[in-house]
PDB file of N, CA and C in Angstrom:
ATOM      1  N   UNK A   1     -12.322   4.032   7.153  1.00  0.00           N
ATOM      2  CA  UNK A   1     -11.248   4.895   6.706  1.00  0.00           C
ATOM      3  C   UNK A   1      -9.929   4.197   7.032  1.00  0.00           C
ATOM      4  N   UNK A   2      -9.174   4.254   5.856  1.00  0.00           N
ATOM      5  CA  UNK A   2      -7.637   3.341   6.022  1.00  0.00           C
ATOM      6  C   UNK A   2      -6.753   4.280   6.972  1.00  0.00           C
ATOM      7  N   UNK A   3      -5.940   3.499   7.016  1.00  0.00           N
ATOM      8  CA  UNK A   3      -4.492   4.576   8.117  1.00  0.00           C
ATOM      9  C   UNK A   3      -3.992   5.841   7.322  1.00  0.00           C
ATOM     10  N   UNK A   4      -3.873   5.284   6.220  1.00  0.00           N
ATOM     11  CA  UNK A   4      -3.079   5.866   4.853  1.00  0.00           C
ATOM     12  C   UNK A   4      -3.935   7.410   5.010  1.00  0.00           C
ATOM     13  N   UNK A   5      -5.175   7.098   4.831  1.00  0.00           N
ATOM     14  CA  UNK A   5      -6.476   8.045   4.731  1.00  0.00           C
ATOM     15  C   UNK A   5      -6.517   9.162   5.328  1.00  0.00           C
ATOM     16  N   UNK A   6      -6.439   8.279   6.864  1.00  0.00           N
ATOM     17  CA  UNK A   6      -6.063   9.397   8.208  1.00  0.00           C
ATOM     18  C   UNK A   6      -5.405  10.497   8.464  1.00  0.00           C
ATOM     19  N   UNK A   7      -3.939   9.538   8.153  1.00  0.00           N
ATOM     20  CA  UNK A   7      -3.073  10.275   8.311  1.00  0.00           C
ATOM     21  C   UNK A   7      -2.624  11.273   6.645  1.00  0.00           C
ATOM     22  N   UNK A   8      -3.298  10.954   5.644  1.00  0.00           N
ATOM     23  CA  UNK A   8      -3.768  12.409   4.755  1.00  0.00           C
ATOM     24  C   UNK A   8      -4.334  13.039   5.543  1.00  0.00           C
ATOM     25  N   UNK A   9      -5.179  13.306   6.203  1.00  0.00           N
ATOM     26  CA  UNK A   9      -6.398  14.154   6.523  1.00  0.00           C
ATOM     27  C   UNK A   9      -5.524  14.821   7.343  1.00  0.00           C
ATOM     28  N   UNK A  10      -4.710  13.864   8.280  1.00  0.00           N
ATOM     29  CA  UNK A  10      -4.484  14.698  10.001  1.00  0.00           C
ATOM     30  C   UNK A  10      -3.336  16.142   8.897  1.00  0.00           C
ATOM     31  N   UNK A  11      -2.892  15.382   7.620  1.00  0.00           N
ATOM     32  CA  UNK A  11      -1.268  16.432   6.846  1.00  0.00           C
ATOM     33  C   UNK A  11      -1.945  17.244   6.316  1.00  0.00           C
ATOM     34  N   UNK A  12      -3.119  17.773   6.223  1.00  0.00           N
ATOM     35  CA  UNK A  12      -3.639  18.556   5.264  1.00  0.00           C
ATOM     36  C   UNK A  12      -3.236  20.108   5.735  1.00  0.00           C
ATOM     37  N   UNK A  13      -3.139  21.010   4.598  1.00  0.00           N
ATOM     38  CA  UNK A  13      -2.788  22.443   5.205  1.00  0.00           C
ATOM     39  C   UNK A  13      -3.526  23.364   4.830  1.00  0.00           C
ATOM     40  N   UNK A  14      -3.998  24.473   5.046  1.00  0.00           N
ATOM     41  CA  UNK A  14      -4.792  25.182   4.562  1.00  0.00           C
ATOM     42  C   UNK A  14      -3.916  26.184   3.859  1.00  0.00           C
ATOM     43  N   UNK A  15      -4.444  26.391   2.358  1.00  0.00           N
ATOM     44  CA  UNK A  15      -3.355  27.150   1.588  1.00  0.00           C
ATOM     45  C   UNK A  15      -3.310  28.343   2.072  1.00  0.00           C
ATOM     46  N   UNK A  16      -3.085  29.558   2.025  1.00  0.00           N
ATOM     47  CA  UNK A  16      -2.995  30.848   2.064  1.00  0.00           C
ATOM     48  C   UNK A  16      -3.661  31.484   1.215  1.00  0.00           C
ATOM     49  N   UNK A  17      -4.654  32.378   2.053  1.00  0.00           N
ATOM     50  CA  UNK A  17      -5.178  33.372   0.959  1.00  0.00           C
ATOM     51  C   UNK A  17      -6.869  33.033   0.350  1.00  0.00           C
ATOM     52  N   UNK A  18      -6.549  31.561   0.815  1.00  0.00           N
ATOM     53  CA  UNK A  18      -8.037  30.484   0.199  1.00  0.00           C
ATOM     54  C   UNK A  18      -8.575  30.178   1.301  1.00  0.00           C
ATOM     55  N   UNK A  19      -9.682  28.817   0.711  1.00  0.00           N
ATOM     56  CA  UNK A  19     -10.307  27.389   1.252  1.00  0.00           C
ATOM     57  C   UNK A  19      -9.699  26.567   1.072  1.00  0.00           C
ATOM     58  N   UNK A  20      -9.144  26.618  -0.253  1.00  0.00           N
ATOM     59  CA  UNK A  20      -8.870  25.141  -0.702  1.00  0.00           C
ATOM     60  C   UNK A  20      -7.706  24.195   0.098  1.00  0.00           C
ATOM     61  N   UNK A  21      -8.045  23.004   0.649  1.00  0.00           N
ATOM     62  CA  UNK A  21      -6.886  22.070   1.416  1.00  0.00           C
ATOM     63  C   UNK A  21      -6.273  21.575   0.319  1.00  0.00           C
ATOM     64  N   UNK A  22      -4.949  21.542   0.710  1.00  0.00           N
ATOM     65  CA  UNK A  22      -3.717  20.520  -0.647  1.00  0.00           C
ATOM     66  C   UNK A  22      -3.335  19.305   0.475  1.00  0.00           C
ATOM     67  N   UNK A  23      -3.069  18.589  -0.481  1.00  0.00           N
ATOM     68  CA  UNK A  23      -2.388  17.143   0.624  1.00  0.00           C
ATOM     69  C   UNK A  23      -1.120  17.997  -0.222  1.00  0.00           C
ATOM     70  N   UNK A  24      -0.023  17.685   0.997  1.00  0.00           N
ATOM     71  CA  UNK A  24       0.816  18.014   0.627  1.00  0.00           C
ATOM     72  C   UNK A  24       1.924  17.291   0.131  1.00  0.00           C
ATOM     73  N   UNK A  25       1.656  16.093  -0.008  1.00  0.00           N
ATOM     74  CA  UNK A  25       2.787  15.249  -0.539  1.00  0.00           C
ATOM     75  C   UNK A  25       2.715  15.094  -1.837  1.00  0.00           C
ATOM     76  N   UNK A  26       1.258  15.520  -2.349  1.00  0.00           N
ATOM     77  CA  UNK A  26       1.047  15.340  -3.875  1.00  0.00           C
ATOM     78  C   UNK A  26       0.471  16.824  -4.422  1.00  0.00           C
ATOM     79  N   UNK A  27       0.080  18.014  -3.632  1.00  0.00           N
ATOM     80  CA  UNK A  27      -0.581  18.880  -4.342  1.00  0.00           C
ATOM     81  C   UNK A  27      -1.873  18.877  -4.595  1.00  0.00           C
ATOM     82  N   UNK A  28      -2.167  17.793  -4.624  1.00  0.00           N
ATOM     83  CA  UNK A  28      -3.798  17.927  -5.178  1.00  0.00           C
ATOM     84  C   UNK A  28      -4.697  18.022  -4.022  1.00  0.00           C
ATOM     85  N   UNK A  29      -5.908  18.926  -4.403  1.00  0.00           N
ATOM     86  CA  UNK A  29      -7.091  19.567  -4.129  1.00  0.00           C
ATOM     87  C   UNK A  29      -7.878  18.565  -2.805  1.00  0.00           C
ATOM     88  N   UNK A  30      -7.718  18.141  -1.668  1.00  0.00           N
ATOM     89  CA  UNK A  30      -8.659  17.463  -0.896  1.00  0.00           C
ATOM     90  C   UNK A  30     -10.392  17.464  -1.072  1.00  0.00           C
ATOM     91  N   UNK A  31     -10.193  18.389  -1.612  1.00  0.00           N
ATOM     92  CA  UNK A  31     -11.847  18.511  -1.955  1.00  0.00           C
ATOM     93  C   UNK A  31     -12.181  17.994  -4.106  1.00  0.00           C
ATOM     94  N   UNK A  32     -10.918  17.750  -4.613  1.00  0.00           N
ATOM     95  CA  UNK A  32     -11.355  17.395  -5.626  1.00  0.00           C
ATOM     96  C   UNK A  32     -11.532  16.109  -5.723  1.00  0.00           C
ATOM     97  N   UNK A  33     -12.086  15.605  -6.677  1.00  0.00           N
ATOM     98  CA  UNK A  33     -13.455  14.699  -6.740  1.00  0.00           C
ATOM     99  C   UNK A  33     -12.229  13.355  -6.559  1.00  0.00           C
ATOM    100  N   UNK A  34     -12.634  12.434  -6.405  1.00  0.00           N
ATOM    101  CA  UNK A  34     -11.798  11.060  -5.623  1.00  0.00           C
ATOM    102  C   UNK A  34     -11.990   9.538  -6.276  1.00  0.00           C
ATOM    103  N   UNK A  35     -11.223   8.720  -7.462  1.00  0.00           N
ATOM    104  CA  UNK A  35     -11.504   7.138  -7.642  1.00  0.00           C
ATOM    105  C   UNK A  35     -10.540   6.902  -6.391  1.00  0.00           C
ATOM    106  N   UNK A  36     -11.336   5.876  -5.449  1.00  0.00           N
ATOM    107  CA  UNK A  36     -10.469   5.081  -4.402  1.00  0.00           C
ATOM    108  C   UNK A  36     -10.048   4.012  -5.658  1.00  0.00           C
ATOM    109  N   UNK A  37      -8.938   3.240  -5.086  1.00  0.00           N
ATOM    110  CA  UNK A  37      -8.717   1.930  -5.349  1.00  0.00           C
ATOM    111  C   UNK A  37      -8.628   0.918  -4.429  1.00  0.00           C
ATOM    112  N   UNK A  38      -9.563   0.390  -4.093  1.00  0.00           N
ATOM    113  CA  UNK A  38      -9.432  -0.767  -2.828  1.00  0.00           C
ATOM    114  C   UNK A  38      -9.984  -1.849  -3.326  1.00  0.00           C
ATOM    115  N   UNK A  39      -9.476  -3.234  -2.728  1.00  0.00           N
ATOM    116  CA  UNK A  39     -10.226  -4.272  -2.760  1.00  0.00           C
ATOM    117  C   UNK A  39     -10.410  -4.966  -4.679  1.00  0.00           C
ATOM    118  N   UNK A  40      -9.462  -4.551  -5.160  1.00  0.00           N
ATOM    119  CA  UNK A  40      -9.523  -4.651  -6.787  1.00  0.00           C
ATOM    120  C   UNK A  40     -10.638  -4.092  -7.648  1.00  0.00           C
ATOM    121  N   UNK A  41     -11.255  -2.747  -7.001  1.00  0.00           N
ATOM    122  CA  UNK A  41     -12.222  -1.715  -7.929  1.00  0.00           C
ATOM    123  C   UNK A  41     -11.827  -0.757  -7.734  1.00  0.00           C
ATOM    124  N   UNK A  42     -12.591  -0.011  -8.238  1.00  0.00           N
ATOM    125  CA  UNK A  42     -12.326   1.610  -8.784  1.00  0.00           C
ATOM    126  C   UNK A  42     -13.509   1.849  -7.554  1.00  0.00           C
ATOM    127  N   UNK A  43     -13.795   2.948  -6.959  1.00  0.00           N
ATOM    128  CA  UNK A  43     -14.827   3.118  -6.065  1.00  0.00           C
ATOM    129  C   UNK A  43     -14.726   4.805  -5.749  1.00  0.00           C
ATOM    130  N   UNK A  44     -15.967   5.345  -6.900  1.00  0.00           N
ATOM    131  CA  UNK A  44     -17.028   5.046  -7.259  1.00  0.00           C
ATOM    132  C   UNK A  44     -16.863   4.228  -8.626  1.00  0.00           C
ATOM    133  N   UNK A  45     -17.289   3.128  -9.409  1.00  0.00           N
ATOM    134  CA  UNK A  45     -17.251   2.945 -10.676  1.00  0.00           C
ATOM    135  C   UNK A  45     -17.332   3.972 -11.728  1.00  0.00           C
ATOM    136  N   UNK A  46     -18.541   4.349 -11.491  1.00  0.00           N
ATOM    137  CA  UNK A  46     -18.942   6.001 -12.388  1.00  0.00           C
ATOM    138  C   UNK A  46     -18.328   7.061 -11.744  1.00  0.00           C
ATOM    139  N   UNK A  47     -17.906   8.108 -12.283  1.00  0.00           N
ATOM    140  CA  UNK A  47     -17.830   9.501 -11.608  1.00  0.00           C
ATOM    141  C   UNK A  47     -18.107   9.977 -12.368  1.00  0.00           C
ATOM    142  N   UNK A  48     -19.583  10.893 -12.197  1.00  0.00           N
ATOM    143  CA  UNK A  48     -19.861  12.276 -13.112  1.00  0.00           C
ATOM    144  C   UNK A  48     -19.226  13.222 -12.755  1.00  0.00           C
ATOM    145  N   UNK A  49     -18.587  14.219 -13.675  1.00  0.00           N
ATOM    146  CA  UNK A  49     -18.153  15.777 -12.962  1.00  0.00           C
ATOM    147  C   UNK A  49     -18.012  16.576 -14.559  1.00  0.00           C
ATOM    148  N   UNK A  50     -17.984  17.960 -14.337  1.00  0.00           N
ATOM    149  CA  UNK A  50     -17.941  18.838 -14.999  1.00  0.00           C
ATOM    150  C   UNK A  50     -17.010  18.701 -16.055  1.00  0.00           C
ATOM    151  N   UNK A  51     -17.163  19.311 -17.401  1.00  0.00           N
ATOM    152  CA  UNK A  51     -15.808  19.561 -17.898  1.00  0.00           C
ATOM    153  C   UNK A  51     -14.848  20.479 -17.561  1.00  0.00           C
ATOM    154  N   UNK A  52     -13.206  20.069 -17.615  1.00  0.00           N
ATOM    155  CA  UNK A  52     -12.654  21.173 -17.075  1.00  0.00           C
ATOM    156  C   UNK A  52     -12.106  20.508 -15.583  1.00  0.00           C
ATOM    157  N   UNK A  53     -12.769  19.903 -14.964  1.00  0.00           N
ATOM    158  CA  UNK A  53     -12.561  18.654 -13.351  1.00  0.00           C
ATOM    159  C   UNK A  53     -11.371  18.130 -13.486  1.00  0.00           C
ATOM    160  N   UNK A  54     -10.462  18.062 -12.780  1.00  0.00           N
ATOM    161  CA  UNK A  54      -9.825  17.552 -11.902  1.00  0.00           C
ATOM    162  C   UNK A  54      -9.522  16.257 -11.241  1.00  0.00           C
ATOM    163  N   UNK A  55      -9.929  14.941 -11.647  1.00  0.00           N
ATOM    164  CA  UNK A  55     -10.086  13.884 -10.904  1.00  0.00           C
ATOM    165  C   UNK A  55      -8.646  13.426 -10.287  1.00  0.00           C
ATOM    166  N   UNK A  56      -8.685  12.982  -8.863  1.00  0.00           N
ATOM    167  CA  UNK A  56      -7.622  12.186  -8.257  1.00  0.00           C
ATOM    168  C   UNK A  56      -7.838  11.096  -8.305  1.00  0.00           C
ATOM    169  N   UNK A  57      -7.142   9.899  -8.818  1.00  0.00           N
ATOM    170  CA  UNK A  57      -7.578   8.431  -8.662  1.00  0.00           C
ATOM    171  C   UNK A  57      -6.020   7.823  -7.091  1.00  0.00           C
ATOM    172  N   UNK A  58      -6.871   7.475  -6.293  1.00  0.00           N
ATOM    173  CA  UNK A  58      -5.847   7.146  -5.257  1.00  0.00           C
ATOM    174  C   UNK A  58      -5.914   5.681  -4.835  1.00  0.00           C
ATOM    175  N   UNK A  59      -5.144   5.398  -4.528  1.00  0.00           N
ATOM    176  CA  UNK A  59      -4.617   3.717  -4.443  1.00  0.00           C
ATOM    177  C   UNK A  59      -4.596   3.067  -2.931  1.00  0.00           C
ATOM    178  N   UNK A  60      -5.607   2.701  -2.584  1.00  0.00           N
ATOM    179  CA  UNK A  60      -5.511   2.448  -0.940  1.00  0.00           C
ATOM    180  C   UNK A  60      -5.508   0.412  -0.692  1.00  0.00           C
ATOM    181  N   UNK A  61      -4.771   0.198  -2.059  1.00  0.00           N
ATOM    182  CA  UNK A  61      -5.339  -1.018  -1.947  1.00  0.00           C
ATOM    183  C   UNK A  61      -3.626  -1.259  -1.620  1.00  0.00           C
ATOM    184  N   UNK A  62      -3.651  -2.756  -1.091  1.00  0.00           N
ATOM    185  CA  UNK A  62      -1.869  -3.344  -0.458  1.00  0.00           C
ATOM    186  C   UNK A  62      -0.982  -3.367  -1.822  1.00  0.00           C
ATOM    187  N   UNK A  63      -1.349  -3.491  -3.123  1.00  0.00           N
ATOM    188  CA  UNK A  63      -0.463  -3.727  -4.171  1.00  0.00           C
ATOM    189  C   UNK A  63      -0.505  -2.560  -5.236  1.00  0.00           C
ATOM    190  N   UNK A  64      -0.271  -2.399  -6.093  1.00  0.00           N
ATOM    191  CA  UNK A  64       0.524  -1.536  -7.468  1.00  0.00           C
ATOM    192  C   UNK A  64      -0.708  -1.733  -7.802  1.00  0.00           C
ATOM    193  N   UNK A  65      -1.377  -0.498  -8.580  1.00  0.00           N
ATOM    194  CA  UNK A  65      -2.279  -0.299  -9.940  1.00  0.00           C
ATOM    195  C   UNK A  65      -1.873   0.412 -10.429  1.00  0.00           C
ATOM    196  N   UNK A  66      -2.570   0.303 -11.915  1.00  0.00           N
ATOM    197  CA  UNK A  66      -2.102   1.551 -12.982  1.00  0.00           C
ATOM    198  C   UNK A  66      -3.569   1.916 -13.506  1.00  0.00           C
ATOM    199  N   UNK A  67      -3.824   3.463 -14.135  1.00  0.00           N
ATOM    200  CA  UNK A  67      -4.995   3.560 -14.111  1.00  0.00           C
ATOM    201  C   UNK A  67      -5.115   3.851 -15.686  1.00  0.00           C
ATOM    202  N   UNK A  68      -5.685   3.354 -16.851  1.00  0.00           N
ATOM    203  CA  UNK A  68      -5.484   3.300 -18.217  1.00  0.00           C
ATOM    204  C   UNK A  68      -6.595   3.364 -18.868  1.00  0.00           C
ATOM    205  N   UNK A  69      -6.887   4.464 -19.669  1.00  0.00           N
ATOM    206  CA  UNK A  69      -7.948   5.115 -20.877  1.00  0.00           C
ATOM    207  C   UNK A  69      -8.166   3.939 -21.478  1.00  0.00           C
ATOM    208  N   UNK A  70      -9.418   3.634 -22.331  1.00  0.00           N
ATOM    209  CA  UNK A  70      -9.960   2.782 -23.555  1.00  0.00           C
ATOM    210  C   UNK A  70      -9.215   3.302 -24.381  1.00  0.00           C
ATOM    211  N   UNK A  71      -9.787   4.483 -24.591  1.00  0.00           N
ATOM    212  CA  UNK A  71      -9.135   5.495 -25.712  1.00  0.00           C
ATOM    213  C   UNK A  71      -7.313   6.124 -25.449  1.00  0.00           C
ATOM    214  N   UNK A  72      -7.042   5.356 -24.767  1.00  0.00           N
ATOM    215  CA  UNK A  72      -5.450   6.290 -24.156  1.00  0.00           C
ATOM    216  C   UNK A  72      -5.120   7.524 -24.180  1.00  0.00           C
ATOM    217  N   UNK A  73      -6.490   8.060 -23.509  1.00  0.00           N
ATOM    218  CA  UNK A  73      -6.177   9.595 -23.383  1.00  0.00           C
ATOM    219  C   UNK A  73      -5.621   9.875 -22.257  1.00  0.00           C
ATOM    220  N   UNK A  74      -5.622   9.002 -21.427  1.00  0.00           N
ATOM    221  CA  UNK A  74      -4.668   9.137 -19.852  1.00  0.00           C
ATOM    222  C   UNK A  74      -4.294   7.417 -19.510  1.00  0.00           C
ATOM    223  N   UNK A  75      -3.024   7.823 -18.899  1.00  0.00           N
ATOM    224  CA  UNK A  75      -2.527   6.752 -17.933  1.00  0.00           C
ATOM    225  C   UNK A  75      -1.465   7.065 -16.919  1.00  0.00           C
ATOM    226  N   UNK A  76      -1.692   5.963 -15.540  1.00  0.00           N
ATOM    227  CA  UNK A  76      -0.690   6.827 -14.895  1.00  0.00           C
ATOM    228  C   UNK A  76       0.439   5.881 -14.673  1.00  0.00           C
ATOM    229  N   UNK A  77       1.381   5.884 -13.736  1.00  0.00           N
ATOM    230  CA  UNK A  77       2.336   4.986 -13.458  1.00  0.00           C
ATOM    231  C   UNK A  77       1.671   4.699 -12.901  1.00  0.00           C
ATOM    232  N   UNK A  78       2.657   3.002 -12.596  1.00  0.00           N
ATOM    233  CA  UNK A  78       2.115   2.201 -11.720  1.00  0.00           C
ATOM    234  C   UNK A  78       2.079   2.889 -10.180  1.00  0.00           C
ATOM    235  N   UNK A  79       0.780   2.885  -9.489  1.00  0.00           N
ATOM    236  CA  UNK A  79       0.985   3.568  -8.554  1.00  0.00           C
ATOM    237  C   UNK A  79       0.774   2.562  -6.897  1.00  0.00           C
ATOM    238  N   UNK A  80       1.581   2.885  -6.087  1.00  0.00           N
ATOM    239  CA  UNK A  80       2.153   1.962  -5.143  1.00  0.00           C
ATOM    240  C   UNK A  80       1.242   2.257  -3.407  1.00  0.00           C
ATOM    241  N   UNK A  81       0.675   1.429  -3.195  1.00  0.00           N
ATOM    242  CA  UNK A  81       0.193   1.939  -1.544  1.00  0.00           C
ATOM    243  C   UNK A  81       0.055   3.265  -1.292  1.00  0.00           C
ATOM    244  N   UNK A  82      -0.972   4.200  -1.575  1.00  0.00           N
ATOM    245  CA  UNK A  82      -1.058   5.664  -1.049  1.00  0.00           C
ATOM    246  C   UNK A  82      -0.426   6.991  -2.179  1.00  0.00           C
ATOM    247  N   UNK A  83      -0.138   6.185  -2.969  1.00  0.00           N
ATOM    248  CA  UNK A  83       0.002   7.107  -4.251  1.00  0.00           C
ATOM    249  C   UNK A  83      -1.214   7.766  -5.012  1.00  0.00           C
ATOM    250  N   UNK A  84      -1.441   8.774  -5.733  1.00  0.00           N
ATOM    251  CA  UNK A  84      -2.143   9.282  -6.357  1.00  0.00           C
ATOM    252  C   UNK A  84      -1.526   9.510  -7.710  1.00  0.00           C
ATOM    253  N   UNK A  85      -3.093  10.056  -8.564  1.00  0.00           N
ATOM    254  CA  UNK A  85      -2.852  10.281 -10.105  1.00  0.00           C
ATOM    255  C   UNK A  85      -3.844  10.844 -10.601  1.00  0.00           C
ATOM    256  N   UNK A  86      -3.506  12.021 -10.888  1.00  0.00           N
ATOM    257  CA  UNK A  86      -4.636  13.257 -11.234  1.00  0.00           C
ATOM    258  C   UNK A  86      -4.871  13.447 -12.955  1.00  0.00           C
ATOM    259  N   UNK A  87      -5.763  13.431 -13.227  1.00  0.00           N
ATOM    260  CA  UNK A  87      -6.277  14.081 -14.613  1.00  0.00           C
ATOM    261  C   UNK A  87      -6.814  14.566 -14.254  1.00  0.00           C
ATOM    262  N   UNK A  88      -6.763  15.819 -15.470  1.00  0.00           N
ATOM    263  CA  UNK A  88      -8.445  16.850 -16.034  1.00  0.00           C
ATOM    264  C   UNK A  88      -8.957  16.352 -17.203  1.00  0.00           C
ATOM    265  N   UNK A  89     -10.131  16.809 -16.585  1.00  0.00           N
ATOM    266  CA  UNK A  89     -11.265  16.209 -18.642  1.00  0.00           C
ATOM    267  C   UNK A  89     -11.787  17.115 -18.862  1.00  0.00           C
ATOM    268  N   UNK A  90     -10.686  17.903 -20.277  1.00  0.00           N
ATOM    269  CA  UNK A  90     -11.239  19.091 -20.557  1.00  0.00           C
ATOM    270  C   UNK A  90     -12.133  19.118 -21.146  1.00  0.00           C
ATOM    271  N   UNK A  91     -12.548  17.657 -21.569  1.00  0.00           N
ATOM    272  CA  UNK A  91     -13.516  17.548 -22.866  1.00  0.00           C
ATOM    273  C   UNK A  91     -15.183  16.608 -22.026  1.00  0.00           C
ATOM    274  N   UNK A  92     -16.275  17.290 -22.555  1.00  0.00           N
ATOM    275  CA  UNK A  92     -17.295  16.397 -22.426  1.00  0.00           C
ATOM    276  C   UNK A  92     -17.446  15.020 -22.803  1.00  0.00           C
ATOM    277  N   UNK A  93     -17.452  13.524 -22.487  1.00  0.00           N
ATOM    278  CA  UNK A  93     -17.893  12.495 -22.669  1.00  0.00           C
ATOM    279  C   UNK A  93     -18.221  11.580 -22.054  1.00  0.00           C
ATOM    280  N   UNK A  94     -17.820  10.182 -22.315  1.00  0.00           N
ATOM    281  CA  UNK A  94     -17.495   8.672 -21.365  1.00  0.00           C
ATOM    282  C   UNK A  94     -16.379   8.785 -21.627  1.00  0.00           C
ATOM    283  N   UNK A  95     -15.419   8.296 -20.324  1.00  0.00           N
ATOM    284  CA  UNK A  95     -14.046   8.331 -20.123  1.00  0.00           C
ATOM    285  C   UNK A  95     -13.805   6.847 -19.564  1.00  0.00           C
ATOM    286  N   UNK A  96     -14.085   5.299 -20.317  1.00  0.00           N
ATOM    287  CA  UNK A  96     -13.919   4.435 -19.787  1.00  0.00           C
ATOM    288  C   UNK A  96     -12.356   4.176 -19.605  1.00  0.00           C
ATOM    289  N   UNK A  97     -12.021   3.304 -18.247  1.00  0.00           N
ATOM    290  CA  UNK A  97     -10.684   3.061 -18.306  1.00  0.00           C
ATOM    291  C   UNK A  97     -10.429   1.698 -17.066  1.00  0.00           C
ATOM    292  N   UNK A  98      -9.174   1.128 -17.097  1.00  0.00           N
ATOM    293  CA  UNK A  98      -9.475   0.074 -16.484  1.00  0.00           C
ATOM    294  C   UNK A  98      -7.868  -0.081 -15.833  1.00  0.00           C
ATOM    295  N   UNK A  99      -7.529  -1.167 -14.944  1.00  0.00           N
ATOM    296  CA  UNK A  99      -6.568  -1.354 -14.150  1.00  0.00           C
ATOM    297  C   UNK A  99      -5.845  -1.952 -15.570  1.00  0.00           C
ATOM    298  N   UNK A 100      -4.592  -1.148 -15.657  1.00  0.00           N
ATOM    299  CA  UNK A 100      -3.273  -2.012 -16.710  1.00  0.00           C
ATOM    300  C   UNK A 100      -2.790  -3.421 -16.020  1.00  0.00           C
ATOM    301  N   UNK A 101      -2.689  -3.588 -14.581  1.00  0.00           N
ATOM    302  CA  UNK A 101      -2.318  -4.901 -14.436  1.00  0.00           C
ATOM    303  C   UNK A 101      -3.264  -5.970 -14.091  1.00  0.00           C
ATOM    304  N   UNK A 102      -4.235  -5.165 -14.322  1.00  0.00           N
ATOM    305  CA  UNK A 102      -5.885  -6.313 -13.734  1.00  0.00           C
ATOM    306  C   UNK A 102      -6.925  -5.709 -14.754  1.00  0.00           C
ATOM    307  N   UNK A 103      -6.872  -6.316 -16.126  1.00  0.00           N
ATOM    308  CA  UNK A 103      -7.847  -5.611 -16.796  1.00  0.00           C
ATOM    309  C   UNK A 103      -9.360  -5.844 -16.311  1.00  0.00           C
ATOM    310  N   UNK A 104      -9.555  -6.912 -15.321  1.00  0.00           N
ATOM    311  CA  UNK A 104     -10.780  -6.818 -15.099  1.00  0.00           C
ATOM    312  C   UNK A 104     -11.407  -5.717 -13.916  1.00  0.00           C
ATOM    313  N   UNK A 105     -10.384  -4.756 -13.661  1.00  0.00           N
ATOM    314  CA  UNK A 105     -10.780  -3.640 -12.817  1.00  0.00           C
ATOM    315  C   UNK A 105     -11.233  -2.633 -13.581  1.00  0.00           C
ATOM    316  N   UNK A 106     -12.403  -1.921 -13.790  1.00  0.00           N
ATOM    317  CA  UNK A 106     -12.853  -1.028 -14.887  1.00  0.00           C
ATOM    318  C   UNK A 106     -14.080  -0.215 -14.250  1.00  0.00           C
ATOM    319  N   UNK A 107     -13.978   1.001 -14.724  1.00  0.00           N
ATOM    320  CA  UNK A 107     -14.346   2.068 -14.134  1.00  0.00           C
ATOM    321  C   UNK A 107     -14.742   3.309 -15.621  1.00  0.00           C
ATOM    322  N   UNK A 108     -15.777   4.485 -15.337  1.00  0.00           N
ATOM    323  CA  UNK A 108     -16.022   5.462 -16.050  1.00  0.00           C
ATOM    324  C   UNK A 108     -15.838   6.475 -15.184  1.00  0.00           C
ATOM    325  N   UNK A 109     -15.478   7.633 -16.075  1.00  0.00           N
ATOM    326  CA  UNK A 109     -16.264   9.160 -15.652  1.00  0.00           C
ATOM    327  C   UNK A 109     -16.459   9.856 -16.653  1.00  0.00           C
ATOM    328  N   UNK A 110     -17.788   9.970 -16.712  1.00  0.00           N
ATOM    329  CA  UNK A 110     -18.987  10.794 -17.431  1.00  0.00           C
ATOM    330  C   UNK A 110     -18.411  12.182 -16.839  1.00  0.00           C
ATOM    331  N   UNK A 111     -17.964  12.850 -18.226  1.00  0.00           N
ATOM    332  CA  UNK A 111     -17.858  14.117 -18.234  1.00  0.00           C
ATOM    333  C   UNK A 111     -19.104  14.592 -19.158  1.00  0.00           C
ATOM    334  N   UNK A 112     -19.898  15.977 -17.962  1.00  0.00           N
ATOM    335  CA  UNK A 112     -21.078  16.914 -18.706  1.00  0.00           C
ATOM    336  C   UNK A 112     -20.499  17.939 -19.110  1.00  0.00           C
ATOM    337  N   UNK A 113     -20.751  18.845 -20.073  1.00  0.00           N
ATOM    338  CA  UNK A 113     -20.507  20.163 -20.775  1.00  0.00           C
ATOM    339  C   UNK A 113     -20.620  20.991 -19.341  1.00  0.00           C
TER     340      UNK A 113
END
């Protein structure tokens, strides 16, 4: 686990009223589903999840990625040391997509009905 990682975990708050943890520097769901970026991959390569999901793609690697659709149905900014970038896939399919400044970084998520 990176520093970056940690010290998400140690900021986490418990919303009101719920379960659900938010990191609070970005909003998004601690428990929703997670692409790391380390080491110049996507990790997990695949992510299956529901339609309708939520994915965070987060950046734990020392330099800038950008995270970019085959189909350009999503992309995010370039995102910098500990940044995040959330889509939903409202739609069932393959969602291939790959690093904009390292096309040889490439990754799916298999969305099921």
């Amino acid at each position: 686990m990176t520093r970056t990682s940690i010290s998400r975990l140690l900021a986490c708050a418990l919303v009101a009223g719920g379960s659900t943890l938010l990191l609070p520097e970005t909003g998004h769901a601690a428990d929703a589903p997670r692409v790391r970026i380390e080491n110049f991959s996507f990790e997990p390569q695949t992510l299956t999840v529901k339609a309708g999901t939520t994915v965070v793609f987060e950046n734990d690697d020392d330099i800038p990625h950008l995270v970019v659709a085959d189909d350009k149905s999503f992309r995010s900014k370039a995102l910098d040391t500990g940044d995040t970038y959330a889509f939903t896939f409202s739609k069932p399919g393959d969602f291939a997509y790959f690093c904009g400044l390292h096309p040889h970084m490439r990754g799916k998520i298999a969305v099921s009905p």
